[in-house]
N, C-alpha and C. Protein backbone atom coordinates (compact mmCIF):
# COMPACT_ATOMS: atom_id res chain seq x y z
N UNK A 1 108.55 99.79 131.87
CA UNK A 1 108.19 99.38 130.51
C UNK A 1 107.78 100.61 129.72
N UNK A 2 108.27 100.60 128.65
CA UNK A 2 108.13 102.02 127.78
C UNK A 2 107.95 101.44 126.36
N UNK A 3 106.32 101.46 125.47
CA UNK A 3 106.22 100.97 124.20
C UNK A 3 107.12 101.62 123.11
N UNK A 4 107.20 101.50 122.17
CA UNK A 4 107.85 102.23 121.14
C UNK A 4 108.10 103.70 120.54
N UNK A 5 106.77 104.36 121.28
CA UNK A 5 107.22 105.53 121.13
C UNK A 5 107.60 106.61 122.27
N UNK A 6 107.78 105.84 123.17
CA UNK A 6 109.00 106.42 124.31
C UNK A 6 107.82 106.79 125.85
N UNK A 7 106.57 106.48 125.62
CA UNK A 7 105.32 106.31 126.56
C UNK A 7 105.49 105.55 127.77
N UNK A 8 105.41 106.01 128.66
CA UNK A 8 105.63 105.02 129.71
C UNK A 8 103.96 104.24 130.26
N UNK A 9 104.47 103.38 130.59
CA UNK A 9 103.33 102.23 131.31
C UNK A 9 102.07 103.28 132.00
N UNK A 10 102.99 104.27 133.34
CA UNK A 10 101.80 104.55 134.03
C UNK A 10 101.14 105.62 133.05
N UNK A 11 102.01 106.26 132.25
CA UNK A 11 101.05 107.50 131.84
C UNK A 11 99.44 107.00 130.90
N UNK A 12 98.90 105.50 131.30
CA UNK A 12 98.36 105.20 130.63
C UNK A 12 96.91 104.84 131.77
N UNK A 13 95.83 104.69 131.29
CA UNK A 13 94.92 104.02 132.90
C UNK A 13 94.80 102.52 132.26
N UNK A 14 93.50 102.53 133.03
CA UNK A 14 93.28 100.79 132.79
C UNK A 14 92.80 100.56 131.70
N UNK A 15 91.75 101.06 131.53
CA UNK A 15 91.06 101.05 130.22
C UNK A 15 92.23 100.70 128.64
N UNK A 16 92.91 102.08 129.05
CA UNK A 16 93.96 102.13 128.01
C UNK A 16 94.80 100.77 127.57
N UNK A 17 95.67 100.29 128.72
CA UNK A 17 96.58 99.35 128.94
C UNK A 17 95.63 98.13 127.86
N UNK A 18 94.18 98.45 128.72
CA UNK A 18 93.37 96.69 128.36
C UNK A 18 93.35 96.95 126.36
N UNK A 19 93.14 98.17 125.84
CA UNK A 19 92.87 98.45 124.86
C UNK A 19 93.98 98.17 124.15
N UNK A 20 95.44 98.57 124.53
CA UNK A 20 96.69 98.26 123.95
C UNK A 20 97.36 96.98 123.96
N UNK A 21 96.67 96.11 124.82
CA UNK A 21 97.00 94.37 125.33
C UNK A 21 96.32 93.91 123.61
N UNK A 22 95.07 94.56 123.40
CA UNK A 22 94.20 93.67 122.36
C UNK A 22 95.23 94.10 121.01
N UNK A 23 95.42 95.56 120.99
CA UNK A 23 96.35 96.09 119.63
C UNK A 23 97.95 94.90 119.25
N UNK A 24 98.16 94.80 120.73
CA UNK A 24 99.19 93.89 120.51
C UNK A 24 99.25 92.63 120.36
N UNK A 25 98.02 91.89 120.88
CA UNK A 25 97.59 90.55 120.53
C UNK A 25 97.48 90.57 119.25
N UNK A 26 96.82 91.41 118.34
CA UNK A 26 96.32 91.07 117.02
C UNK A 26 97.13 90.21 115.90
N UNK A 27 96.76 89.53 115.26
CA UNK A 27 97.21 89.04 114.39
C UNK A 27 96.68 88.90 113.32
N UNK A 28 97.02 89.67 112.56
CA UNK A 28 96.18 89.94 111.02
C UNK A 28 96.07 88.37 110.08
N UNK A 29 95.00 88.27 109.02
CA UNK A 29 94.48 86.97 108.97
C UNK A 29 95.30 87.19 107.69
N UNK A 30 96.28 86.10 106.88
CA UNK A 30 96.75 86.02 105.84
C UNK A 30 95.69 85.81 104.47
N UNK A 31 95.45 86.39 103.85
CA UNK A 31 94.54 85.98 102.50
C UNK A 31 95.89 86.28 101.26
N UNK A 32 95.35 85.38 100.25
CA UNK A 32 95.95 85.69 98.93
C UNK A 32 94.80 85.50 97.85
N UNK A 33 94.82 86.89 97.64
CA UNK A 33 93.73 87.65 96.47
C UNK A 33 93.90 87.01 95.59
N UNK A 34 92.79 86.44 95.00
CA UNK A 34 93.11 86.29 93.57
C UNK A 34 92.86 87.26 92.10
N UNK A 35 93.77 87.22 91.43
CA UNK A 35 94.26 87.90 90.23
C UNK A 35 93.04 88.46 89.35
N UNK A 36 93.29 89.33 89.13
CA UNK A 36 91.94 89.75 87.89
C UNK A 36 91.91 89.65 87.26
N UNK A 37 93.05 89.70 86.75
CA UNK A 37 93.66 89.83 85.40
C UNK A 37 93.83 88.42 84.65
N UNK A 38 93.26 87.77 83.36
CA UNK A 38 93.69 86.36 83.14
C UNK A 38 94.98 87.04 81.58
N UNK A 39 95.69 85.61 81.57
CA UNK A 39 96.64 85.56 80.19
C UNK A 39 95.94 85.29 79.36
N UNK A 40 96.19 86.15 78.36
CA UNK A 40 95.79 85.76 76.99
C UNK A 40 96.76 85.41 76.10
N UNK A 41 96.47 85.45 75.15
CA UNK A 41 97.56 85.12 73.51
C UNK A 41 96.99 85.89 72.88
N UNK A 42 97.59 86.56 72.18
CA UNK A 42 96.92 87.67 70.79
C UNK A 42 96.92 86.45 69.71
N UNK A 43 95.42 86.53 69.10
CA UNK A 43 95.18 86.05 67.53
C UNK A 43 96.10 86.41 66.47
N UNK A 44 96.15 87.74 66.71
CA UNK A 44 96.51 88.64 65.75
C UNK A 44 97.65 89.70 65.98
N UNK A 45 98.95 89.64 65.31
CA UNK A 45 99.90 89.63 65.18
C UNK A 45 99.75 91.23 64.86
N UNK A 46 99.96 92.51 64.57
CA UNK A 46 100.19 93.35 63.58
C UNK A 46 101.22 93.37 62.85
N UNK A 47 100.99 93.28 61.42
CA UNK A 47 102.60 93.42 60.63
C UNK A 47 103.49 94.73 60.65
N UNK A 48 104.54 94.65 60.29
CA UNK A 48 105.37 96.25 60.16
C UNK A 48 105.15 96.43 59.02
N UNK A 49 104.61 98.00 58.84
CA UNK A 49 104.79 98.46 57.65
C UNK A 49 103.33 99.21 57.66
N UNK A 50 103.00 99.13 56.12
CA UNK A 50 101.82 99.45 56.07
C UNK A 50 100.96 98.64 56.33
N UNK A 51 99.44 99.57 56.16
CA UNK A 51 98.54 98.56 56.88
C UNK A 51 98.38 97.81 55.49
N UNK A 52 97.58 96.55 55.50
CA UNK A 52 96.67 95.59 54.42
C UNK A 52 95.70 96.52 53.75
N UNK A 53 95.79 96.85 52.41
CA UNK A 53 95.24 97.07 51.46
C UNK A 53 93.78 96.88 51.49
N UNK A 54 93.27 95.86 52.33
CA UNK A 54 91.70 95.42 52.31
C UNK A 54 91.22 95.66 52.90
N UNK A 55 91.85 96.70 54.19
CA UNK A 55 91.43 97.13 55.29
C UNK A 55 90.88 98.66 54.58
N UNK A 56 89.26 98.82 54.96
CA UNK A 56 89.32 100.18 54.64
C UNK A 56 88.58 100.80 55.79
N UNK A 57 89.34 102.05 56.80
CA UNK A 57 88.92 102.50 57.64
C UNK A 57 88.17 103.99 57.68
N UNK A 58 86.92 103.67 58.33
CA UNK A 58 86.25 104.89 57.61
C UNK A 58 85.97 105.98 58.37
N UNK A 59 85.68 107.30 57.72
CA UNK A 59 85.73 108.25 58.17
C UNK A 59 85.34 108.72 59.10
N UNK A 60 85.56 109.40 60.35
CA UNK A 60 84.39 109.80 61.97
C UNK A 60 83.78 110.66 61.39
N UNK A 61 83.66 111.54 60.34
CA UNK A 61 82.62 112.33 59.69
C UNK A 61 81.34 111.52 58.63
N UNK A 62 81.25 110.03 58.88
CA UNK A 62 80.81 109.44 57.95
C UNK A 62 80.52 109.90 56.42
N UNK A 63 81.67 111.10 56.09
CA UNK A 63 81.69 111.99 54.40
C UNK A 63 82.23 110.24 53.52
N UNK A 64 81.37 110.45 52.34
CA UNK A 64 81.79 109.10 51.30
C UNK A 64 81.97 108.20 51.28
């Protein structure tokens, strides 16, 4: 018997073997994460073009 990477049985002791019986038993437990992320809808559309006239955005130097 030779595992996968070309190792043979004896080059292994007991200890080992018992340690590699459990690696191969394992069976990983299935979970499905849930999402972080939720859907939204945007309110607000942006138009093309220029911006709205009523919008007045103000300066990072707070000047005027």
């Amino acid at each position: 018997f030779s595992d996968s990477d070309g190792n043979n049985v004896n080059d292994f002791n007991e200890e080992e073997l018992q340690l590699l019986s459990f690696v191969n038993a394992y069976q990983p437990e299935e979970i499905r994460p849930r999402p972080l992320l939720k859907l939204f809808i945007m309110d607000y559309l942006p138009a093309i073009g220029d911006i709205d006239a009523m919008i007045k955005i103000p300066r990072p130097d707070e000047v005027g």
